[in-house]
C-alpha atoms as a PDB file:
ATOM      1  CA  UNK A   1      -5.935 -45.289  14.225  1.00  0.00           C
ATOM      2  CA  UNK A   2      -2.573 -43.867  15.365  1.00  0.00           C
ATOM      3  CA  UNK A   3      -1.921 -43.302  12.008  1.00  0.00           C
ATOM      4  CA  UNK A   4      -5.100 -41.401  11.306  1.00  0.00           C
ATOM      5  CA  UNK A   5      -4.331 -38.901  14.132  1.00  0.00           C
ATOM      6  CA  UNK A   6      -0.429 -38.461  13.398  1.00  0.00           C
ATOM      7  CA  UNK A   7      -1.909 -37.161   9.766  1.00  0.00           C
ATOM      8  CA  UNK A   8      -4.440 -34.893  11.459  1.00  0.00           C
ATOM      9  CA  UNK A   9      -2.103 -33.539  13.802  1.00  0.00           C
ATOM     10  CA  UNK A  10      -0.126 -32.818  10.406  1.00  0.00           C
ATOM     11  CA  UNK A  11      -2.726 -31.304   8.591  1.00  0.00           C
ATOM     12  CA  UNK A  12      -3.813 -29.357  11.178  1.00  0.00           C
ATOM     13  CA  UNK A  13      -0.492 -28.028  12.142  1.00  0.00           C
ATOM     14  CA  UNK A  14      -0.482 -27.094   8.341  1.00  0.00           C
ATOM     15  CA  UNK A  15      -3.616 -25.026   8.083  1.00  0.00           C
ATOM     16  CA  UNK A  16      -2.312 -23.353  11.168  1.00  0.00           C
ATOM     17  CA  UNK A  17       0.503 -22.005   9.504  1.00  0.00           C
ATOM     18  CA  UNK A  18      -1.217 -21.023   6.192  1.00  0.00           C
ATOM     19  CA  UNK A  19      -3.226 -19.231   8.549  1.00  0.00           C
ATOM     20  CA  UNK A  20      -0.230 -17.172   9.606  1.00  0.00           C
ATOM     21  CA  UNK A  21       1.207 -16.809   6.535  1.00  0.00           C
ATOM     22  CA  UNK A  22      -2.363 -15.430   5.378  1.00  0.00           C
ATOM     23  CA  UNK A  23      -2.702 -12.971   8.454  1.00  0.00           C
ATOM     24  CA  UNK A  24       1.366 -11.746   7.616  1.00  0.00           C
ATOM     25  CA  UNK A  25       0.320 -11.149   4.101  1.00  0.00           C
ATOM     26  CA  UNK A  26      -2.818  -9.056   4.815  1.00  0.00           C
ATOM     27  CA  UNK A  27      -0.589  -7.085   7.078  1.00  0.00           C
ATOM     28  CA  UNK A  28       1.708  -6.350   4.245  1.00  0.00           C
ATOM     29  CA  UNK A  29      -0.892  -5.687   1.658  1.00  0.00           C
ATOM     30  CA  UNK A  30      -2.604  -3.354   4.130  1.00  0.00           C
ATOM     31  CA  UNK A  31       0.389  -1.528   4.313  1.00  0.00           C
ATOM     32  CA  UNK A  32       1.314  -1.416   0.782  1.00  0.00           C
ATOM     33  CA  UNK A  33      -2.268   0.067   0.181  1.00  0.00           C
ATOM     34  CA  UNK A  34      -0.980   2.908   2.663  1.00  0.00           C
ATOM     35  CA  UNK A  35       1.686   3.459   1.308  1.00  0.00           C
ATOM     36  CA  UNK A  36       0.506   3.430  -2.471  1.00  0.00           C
ATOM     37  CA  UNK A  37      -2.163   6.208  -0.837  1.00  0.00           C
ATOM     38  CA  UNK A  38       0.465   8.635   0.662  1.00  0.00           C
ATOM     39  CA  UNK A  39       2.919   8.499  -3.172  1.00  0.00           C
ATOM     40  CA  UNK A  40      -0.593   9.569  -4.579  1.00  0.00           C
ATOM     41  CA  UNK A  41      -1.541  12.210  -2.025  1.00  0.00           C
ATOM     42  CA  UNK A  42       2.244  13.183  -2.503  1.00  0.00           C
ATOM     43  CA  UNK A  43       1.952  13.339  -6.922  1.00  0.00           C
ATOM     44  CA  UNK A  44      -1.150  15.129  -6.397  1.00  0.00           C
ATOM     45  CA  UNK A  45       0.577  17.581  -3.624  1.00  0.00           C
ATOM     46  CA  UNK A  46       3.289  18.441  -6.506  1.00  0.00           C
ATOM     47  CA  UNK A  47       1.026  19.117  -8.706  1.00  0.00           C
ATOM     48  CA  UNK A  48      -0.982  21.497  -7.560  1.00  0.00           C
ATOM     49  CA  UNK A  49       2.160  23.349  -6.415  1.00  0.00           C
ATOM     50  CA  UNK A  50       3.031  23.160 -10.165  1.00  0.00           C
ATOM     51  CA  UNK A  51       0.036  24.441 -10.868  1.00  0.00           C
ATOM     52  CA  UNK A  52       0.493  27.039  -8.843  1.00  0.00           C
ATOM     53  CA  UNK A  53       3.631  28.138  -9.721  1.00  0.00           C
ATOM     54  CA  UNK A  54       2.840  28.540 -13.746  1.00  0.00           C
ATOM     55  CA  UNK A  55      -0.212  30.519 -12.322  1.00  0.00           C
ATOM     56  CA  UNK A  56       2.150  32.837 -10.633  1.00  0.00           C
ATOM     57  CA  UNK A  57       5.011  32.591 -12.830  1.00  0.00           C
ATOM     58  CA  UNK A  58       2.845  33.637 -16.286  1.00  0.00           C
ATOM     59  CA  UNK A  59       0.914  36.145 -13.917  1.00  0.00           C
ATOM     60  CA  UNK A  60       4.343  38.048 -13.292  1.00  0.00           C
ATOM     61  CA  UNK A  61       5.372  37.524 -17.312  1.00  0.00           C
ATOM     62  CA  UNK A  62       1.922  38.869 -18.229  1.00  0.00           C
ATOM     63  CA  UNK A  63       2.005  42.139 -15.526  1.00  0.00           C
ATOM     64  CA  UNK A  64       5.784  42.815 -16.934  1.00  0.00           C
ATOM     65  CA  UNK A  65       4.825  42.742 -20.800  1.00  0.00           C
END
């Protein structure tokens, strides 16, 4: 019977940390999502300064020809 608890007790004490581990990992996935959202808010930042730019840059070419 001892021996039935002891393995519980070990088994429990198991799930308890892959419970952790799970909660740590969510954490870090929820922040690599963020962080994955503000490189793509930054790509599409830069490109619509691009965008910009060529508009005023080939406005300026087309006013001087």
């Amino acid at each position: 019977m001892a021996d039935t608890e002891i393995t519980l007790a070990v088994i429990s004490n198991k799930i308890d940390n892959l419970t952790e581990k799970v909660c740590e990992n969510q954490k870090q996935i929820d922040d690599l999502k963020e962080q994955v959202n503000m490189g793509r808010g930054a790509v599409k930042v830069i490109f619509v300064l691009g965008a910009i730019v060529s508009a005023v840059y080939t406005g300026i070419k087309m006013l001087m020809s």
